[in-house]
Protein backbone atom coordinates (compact mmCIF):
# COMPACT_ATOMS: atom_id res chain seq x y z
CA UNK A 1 42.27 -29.61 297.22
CA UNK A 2 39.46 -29.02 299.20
CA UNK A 3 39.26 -25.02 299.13
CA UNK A 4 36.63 -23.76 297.82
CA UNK A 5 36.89 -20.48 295.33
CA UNK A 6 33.83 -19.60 294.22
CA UNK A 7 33.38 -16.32 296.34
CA UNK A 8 36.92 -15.39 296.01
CA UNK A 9 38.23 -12.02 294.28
CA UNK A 10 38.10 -11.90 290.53
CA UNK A 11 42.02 -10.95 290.48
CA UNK A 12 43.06 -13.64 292.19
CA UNK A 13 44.99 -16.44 290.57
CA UNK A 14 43.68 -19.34 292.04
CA UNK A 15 44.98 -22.15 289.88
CA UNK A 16 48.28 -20.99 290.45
CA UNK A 17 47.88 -20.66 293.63
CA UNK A 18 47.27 -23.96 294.00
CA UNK A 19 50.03 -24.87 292.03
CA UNK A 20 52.19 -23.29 293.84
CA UNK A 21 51.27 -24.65 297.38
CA UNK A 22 51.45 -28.29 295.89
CA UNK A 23 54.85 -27.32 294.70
CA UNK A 24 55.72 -26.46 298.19
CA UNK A 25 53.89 -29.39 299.48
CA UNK A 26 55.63 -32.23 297.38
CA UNK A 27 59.36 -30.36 298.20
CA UNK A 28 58.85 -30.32 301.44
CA UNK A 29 57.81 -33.80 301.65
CA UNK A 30 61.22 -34.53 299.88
CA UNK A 31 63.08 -32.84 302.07
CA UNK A 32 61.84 -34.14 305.35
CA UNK A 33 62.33 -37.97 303.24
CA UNK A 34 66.18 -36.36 302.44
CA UNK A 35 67.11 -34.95 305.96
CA UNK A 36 65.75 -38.22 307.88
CA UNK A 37 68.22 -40.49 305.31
CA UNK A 38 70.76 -38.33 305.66
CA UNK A 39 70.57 -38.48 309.35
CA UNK A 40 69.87 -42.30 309.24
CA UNK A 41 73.45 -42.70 307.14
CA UNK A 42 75.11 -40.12 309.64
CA UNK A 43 73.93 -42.15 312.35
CA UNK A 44 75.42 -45.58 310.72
CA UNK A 45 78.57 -45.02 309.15
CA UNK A 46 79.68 -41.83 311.75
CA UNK A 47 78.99 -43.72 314.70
């Protein structure tokens, strides 16, 4: 990522931050991908 931590506060946890936010990146790019199949099959086989 692009953020730059240098000048941050000495108690913060930045690599885990940054874990964490690409965590919540990548499962909320699965769920968008899961919800628009889902949606895609409800839309075939319902209709």
């Amino acid at each position: 990522m692009g953020v730059n931590t240098a000048g941050g506060h000495p108690a913060m946890d930045y690599a885990e931050h940054n874990r964490t936010y690409a965590n919540f990146i990548g499962w909320t790019k699965f769920a968008i991908v899961f919800l628009v199949l889902l949606l895609a099959g409800m839309a075939f086989f319902l209709v």
